[in-house]
C-alpha atoms as a PDB file:
ATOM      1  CA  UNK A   1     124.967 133.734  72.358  1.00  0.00           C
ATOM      2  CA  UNK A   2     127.211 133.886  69.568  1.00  0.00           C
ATOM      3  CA  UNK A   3     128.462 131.107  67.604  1.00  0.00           C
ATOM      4  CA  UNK A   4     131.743 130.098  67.787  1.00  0.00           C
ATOM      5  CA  UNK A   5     134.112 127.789  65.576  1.00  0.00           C
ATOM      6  CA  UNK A   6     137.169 125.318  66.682  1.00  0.00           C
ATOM      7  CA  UNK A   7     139.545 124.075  64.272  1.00  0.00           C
ATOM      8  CA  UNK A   8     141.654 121.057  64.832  1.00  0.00           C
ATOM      9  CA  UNK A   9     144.178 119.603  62.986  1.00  0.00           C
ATOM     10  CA  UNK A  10     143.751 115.978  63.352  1.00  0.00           C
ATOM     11  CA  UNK A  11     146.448 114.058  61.358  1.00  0.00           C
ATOM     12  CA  UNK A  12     145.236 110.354  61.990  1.00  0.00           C
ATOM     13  CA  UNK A  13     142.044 110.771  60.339  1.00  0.00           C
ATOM     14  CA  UNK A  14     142.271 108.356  56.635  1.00  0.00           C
ATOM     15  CA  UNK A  15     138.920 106.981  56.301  1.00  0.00           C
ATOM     16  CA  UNK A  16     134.895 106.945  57.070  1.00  0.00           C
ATOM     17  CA  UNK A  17     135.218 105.247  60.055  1.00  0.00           C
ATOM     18  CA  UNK A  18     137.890 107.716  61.349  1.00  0.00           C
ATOM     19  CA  UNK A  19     134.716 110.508  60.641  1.00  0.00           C
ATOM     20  CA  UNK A  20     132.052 108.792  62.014  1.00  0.00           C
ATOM     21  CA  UNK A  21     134.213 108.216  65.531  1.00  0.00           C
ATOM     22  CA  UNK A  22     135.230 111.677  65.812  1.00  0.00           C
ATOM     23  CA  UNK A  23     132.027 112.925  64.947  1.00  0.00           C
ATOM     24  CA  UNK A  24     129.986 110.415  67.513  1.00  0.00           C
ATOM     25  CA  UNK A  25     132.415 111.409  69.999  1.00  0.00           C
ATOM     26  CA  UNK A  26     132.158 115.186  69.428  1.00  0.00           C
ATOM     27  CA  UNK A  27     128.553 116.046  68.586  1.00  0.00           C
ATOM     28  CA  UNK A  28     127.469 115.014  72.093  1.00  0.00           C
ATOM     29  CA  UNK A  29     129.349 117.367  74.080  1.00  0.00           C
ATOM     30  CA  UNK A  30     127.324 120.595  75.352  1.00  0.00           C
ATOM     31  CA  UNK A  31     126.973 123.529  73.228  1.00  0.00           C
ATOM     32  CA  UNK A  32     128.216 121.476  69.999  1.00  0.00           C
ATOM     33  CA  UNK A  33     125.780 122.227  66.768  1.00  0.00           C
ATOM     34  CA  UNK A  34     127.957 120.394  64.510  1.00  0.00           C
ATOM     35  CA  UNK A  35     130.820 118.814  63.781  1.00  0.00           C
ATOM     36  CA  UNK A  36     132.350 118.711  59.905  1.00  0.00           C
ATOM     37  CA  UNK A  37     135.577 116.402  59.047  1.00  0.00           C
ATOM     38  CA  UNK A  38     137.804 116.787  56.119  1.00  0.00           C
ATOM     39  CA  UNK A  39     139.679 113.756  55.520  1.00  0.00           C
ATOM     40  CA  UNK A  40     142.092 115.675  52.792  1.00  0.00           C
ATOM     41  CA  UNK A  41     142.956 118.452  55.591  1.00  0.00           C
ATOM     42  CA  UNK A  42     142.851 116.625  58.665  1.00  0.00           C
ATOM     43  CA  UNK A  43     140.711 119.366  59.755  1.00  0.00           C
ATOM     44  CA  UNK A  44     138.070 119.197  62.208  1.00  0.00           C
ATOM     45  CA  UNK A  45     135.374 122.211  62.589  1.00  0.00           C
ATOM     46  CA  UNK A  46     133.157 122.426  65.505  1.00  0.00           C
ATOM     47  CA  UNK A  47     130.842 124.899  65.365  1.00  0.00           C
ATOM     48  CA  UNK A  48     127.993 125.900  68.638  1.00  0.00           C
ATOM     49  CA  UNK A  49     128.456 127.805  71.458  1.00  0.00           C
ATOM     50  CA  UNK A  50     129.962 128.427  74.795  1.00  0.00           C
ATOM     51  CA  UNK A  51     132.704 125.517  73.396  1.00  0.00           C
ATOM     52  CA  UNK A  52     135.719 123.767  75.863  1.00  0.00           C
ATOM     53  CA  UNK A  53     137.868 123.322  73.559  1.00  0.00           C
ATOM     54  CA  UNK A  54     139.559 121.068  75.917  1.00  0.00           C
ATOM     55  CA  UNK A  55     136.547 118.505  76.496  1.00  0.00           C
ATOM     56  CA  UNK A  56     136.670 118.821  72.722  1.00  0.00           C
ATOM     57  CA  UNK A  57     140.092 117.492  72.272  1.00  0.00           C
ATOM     58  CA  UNK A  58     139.469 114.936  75.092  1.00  0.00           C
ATOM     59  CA  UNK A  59     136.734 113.444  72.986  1.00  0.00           C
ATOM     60  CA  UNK A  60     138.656 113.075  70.014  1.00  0.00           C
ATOM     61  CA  UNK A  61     141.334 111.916  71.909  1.00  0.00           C
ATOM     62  CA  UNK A  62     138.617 109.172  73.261  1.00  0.00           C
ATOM     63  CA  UNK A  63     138.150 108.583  69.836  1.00  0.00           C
ATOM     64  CA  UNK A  64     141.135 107.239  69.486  1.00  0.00           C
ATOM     65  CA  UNK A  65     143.077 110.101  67.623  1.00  0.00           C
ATOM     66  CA  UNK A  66     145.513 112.807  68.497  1.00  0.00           C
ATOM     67  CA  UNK A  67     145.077 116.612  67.886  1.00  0.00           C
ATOM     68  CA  UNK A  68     148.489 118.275  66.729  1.00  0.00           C
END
């Protein structure tokens, strides 16, 4: 299988704690390999394979944050 990437803007994001949510909510979902967060570009990148990008933004949403 081929690895894929999401990126997701995620302008709520301002601190650690905003990381480590996202990221604990994220990295569990099937397929995910990893899960990077840049505070200064609100990005999030999920990397793996065979990716729903809409359990993806579910989770974060979980998290407590909205994808734009």
């Amino acid at each position: 299988m081929t690895t894929e990437q999401l990126v997701l803007v995620v302008p709520g994001m301002t601190c650690g704690h905003c990381v480590q949510a996202v990221t604990e909510g994220v990295s569990p979902l099937a397929g995910v390999s990893g899960v990077e967060v840049d505070l200064d570009t609100k990005q999030v990148v999920v990397t793996g394979t065979g990716l729903d990008r809409d359990a993806v933004v579910a989770a974060i949403d979980d998290a407590g944050f909205d994808v734009a």
